[in-house]
Protein backbone atom coordinates (compact mmCIF):
# COMPACT_ATOMS: atom_id res chain seq x y z
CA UNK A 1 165.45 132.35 130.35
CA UNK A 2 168.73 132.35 132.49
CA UNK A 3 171.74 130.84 131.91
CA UNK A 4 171.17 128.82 135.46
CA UNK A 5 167.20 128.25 133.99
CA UNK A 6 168.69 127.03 130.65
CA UNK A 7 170.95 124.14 132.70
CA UNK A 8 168.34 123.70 135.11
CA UNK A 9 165.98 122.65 132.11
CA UNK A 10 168.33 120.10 130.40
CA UNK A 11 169.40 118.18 133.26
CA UNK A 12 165.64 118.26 134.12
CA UNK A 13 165.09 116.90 130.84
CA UNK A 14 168.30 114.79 131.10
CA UNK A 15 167.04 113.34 134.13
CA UNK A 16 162.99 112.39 133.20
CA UNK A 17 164.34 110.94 130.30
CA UNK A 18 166.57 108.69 131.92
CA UNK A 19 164.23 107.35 134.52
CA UNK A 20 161.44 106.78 132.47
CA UNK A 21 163.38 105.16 129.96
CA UNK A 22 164.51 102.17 132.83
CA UNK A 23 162.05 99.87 131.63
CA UNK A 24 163.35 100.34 128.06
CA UNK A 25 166.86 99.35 129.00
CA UNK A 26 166.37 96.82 130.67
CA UNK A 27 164.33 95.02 128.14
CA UNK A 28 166.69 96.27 125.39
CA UNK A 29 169.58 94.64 127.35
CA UNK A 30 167.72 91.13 127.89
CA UNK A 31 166.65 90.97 124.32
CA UNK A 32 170.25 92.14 123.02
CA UNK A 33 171.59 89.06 125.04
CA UNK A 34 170.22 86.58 122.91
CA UNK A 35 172.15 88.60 119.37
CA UNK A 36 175.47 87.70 117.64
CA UNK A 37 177.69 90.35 118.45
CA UNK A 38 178.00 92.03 115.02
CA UNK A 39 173.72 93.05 115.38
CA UNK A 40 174.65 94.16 119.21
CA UNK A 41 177.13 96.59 118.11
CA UNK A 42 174.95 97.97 115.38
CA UNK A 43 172.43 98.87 117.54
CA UNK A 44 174.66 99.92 120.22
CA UNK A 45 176.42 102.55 117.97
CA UNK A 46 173.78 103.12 114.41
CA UNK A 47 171.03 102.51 116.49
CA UNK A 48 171.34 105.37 118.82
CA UNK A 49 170.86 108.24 115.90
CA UNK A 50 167.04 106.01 115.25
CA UNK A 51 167.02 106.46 119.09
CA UNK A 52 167.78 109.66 119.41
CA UNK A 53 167.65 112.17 116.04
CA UNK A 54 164.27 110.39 115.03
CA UNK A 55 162.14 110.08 117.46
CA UNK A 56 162.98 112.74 119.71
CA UNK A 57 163.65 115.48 116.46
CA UNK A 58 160.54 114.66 114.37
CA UNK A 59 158.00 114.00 117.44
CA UNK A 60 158.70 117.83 118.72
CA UNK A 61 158.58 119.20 115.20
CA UNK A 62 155.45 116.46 114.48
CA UNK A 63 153.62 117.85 117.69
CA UNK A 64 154.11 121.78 116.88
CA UNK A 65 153.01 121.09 113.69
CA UNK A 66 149.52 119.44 114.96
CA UNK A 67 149.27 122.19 117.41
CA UNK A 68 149.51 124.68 114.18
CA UNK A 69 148.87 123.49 111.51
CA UNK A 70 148.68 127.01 109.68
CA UNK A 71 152.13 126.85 110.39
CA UNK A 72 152.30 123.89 107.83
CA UNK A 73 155.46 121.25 107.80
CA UNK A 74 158.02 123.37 106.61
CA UNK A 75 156.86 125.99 108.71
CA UNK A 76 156.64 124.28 111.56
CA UNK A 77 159.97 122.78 111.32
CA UNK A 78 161.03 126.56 110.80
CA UNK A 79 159.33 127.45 113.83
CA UNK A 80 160.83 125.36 116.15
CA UNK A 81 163.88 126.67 115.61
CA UNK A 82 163.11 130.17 115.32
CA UNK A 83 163.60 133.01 117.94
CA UNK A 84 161.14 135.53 115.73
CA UNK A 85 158.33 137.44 118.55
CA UNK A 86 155.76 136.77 115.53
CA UNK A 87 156.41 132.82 115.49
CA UNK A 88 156.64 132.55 119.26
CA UNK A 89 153.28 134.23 119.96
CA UNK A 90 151.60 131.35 117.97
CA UNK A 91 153.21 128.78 119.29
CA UNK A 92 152.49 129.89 122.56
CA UNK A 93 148.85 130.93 121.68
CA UNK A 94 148.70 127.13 120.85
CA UNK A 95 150.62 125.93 124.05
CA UNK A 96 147.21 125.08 125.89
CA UNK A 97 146.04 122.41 123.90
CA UNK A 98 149.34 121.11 123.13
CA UNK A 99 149.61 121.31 127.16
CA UNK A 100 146.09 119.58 127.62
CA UNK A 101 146.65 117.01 125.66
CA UNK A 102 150.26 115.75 126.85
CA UNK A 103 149.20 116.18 130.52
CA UNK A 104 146.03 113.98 130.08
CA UNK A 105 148.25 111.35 128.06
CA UNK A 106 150.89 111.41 131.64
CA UNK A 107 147.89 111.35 134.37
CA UNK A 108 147.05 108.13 132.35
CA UNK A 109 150.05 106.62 132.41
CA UNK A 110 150.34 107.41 135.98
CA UNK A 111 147.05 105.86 136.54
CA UNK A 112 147.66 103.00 134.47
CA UNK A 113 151.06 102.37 136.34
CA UNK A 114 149.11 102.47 139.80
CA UNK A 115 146.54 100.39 139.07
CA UNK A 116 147.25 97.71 136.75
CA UNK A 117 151.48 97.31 136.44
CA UNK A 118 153.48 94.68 138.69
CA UNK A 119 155.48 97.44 140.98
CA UNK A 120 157.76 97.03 144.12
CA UNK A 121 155.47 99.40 146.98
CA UNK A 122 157.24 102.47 147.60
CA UNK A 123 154.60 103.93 149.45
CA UNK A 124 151.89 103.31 151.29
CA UNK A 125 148.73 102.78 149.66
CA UNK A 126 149.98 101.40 146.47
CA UNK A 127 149.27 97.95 147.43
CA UNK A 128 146.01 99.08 147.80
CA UNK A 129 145.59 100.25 144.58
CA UNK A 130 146.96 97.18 142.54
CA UNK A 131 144.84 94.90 144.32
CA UNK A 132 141.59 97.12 142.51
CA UNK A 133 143.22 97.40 139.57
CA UNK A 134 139.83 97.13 137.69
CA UNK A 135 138.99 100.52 139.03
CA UNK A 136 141.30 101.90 136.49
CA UNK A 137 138.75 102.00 133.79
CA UNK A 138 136.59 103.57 135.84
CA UNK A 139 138.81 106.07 137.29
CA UNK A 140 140.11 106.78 133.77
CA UNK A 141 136.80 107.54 132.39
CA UNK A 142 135.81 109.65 135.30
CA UNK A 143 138.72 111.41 135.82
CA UNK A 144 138.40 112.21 131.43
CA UNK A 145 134.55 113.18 131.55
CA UNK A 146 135.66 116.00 134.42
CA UNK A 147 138.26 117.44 132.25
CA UNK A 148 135.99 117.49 128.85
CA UNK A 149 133.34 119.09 131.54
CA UNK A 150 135.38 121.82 132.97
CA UNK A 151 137.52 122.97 129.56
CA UNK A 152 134.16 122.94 127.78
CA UNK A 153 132.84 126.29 129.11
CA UNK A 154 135.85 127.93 127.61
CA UNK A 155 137.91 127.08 124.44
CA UNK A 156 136.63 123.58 122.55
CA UNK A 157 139.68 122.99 120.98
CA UNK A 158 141.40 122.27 124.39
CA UNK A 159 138.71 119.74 125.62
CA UNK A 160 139.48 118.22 122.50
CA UNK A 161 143.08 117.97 122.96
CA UNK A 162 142.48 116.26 126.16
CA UNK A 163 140.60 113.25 124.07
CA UNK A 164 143.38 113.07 121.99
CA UNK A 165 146.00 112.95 124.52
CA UNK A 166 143.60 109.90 125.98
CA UNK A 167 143.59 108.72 122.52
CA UNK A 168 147.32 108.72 122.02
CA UNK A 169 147.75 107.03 125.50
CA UNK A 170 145.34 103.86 124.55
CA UNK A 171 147.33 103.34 121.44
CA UNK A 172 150.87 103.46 122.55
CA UNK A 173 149.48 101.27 125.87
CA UNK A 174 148.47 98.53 123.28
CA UNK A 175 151.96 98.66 121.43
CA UNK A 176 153.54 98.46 124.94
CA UNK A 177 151.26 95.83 126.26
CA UNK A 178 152.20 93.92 122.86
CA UNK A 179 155.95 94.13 123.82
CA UNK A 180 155.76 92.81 126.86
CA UNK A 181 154.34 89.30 125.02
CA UNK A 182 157.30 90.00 122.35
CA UNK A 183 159.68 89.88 124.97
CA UNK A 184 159.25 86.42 126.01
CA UNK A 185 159.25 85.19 122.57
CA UNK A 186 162.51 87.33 121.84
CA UNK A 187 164.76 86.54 124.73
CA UNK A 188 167.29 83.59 124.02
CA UNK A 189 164.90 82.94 121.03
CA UNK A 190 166.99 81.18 117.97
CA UNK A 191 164.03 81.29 115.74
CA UNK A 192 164.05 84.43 115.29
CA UNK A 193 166.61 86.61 113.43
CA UNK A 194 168.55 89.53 114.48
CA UNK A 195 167.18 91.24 112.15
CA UNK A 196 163.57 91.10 113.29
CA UNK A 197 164.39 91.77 117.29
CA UNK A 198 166.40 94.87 115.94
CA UNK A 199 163.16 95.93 114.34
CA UNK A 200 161.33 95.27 117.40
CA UNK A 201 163.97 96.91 119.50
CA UNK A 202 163.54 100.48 117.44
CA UNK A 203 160.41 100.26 117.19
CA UNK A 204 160.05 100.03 121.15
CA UNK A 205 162.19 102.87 121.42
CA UNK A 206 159.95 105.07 119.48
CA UNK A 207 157.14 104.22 121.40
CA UNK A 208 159.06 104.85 124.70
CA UNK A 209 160.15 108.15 122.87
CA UNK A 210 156.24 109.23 122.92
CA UNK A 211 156.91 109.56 127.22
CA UNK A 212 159.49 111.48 127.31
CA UNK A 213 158.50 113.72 124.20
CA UNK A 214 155.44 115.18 125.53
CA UNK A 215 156.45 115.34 129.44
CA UNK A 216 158.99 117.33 127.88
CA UNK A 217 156.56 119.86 126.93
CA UNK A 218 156.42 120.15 131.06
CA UNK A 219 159.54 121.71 131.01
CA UNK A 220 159.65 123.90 128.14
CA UNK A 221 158.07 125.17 124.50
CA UNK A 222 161.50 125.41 122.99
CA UNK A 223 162.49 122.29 121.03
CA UNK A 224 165.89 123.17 120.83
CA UNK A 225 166.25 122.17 124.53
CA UNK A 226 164.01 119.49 124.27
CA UNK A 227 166.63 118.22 121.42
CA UNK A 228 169.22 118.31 123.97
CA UNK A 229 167.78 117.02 127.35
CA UNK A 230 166.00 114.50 125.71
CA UNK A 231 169.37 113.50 123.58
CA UNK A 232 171.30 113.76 126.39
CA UNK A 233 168.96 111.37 128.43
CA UNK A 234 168.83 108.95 125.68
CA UNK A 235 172.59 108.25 125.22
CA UNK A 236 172.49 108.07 129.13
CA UNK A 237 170.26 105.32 128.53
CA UNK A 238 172.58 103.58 126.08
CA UNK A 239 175.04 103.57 128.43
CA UNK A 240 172.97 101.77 130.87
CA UNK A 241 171.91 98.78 128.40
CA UNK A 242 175.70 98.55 127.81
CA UNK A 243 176.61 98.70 131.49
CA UNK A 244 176.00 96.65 134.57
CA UNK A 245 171.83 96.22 134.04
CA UNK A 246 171.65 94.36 137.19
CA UNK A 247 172.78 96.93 139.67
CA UNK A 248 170.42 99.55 138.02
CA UNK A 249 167.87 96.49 139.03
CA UNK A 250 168.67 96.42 142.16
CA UNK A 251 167.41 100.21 142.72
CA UNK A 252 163.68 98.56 142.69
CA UNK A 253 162.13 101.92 143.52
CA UNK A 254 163.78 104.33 140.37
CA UNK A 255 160.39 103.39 138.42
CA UNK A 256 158.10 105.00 141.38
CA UNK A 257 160.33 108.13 141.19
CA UNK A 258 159.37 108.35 137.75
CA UNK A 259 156.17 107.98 137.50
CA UNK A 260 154.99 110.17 140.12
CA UNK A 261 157.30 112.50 138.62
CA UNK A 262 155.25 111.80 135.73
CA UNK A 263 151.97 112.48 137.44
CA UNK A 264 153.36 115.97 138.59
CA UNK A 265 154.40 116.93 134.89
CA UNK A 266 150.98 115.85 134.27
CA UNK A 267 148.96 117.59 136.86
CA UNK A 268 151.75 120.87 135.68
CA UNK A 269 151.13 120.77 131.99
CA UNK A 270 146.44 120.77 132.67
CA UNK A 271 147.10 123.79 134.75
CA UNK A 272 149.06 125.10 132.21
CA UNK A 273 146.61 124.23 129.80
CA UNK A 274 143.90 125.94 131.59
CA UNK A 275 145.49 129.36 131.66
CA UNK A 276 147.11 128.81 135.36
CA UNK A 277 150.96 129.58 134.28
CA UNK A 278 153.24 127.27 136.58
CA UNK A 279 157.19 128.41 136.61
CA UNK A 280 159.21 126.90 134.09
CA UNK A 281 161.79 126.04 136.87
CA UNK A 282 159.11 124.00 138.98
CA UNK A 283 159.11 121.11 136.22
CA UNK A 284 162.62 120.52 136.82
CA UNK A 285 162.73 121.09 140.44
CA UNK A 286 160.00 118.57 141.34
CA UNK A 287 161.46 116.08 138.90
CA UNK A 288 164.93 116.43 140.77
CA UNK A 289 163.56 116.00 144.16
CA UNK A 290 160.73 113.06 143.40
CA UNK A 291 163.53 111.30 141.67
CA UNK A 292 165.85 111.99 144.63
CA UNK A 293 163.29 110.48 147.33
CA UNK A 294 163.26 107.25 145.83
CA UNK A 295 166.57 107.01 144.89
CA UNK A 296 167.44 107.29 148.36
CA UNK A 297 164.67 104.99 149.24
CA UNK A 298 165.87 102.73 146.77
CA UNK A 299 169.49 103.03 148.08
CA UNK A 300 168.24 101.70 151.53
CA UNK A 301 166.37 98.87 149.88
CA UNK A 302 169.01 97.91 148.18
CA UNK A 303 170.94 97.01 151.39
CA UNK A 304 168.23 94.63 152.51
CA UNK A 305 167.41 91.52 151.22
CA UNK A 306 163.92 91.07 148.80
């Protein structure tokens, strides 16, 4: 990869990260509100290497290692930092179920998002959609039983990848869904200690982390640069809990930009996965100018009233 490919990547990374993290700072920021200031700072400064080296180191190394597991932990820690032709052919021999599995997990959250969450319309036809939101289930399952048909005929392995990836999006959905009733309890709550919403607060961040993780994979095999976008993107979020949280509000359309970003990782990592090789600078590209739309779109709306 180029030197301009290489930079292209990370602020790619950089970039998805950030955006699809805005939900995550802003509840970080309301919960943080209600802290003394001594558990603010703590996870303000400490918390950030849970944040960051944790989640976003061991979920890489974690996924490599499920996508081979001859590789075994140590070797697949190894391997993800390791430039040998022998190591790299496996990986990438691997890639399509690893591919499969993450882009079934983001056309779900897509879905999900377009059916069932509370959104501001950014486009036409999304009204529609979240008045039927009971068609997600349906659409879901559909949209699942096509894949599992079409990657049968070839390799089984990646059919089953794309259950798990469906698997992994149910689960983290329930912790999410969870949060969202947390939250109300949390916010200006005295009965609880800071202790317990800094728990809750890390453990929300790892299950944000899961997002940004495997759309990562969208953008690139190698972990080191996942490491770094990702990173980067993560203090970038810090920043924003600590900042002004209400003007990043008042862009009411930044969440649209990243999830149909998220739908074209998505859609970029099942071709992948079915042989179809998409350029590694498309990922990137699209991401850029998705984001871009709405945050233009979101820069007009912000100069109207709601």
């Amino acid at each position: 990869m180029s030197i301009i490919g290489l930079v292209l990547t990370v602020l790619g990374l950089a970039l998805f990260e950030t955006i699809s993290s805005i939900d995550n700072a802003i509840i970080n920021a309301e919960v943080l509100t209600g802290m003394q200031k001594r558990a603010r700072r703590w996870f303000l400064t400490w918390g950030i290497l849970f944040a960051v080296f944790i989640p976003r180191g061991v979920l890489p190394w974690l996924i490599v290692w499920l996508a081979v597991p001859g590789f075994g932990p140590l070797g697949a820690l190894t391997a993800t930092f390791s430039s040998d032709p022998l190591v790299l052919e496996a990986v990438e021999k691997s890639a399509p179920m690893l591919l499969m599995g993450g882009g079934v997990f983001l056309v779900l959250l897509f879905l999900y998002w377009l059916f069932l969450e509370p959104k501001n319309f950014g486009l036409s036809g999304e009204r529609f959609f979240s008045e039927h939101g009971v068609w997600f289930y349906a659409v879901a399952s559909v949209f699942l039983a096509a894949l599992v048909w079409f990657t049968l005929g070839g390799e089984r392995m990646i059919a089953f990848a794309g259950v798990v990836g469906s698997t992994v999006f149910f689960i983290t959905q329930g912790f999410k869904s969870n949060a969202a009733e947390q939250e109300k309890r949390l916010i200006g709550s005295s009965a609880l200690s800071d202790l317990s919403k800094l728990f809750y607060l890390e453990i929300l961040d790892l299950t944000f982390s899961i997002d940004g993780v495997l759309g990562a994979f969208a953008f690139t095999l190698a972990v080191p640069l996942i490491l770094v976008g990702n990173g980067l993107g993560a203090v970038i979020v810090r920043q924003i809990t600590i900042g002004n949280i209400e003007r990043i509000k008042r862009y009411r359309y930044l969440k649209n930009g990243a999830m149909y970003s998220i739908l074209v990782l998505g859609a970029i990592m099942i071709t992948d996965g079915f042989g179809l090789q998409v350029p590694e600078w498309v990922s990137p590209a699209v991401t850029f100018l998705v984001v871009g739309f709405f945050f233009l779109r979101s820069v007009a709306g912000a100069r109207k009233p709601e």
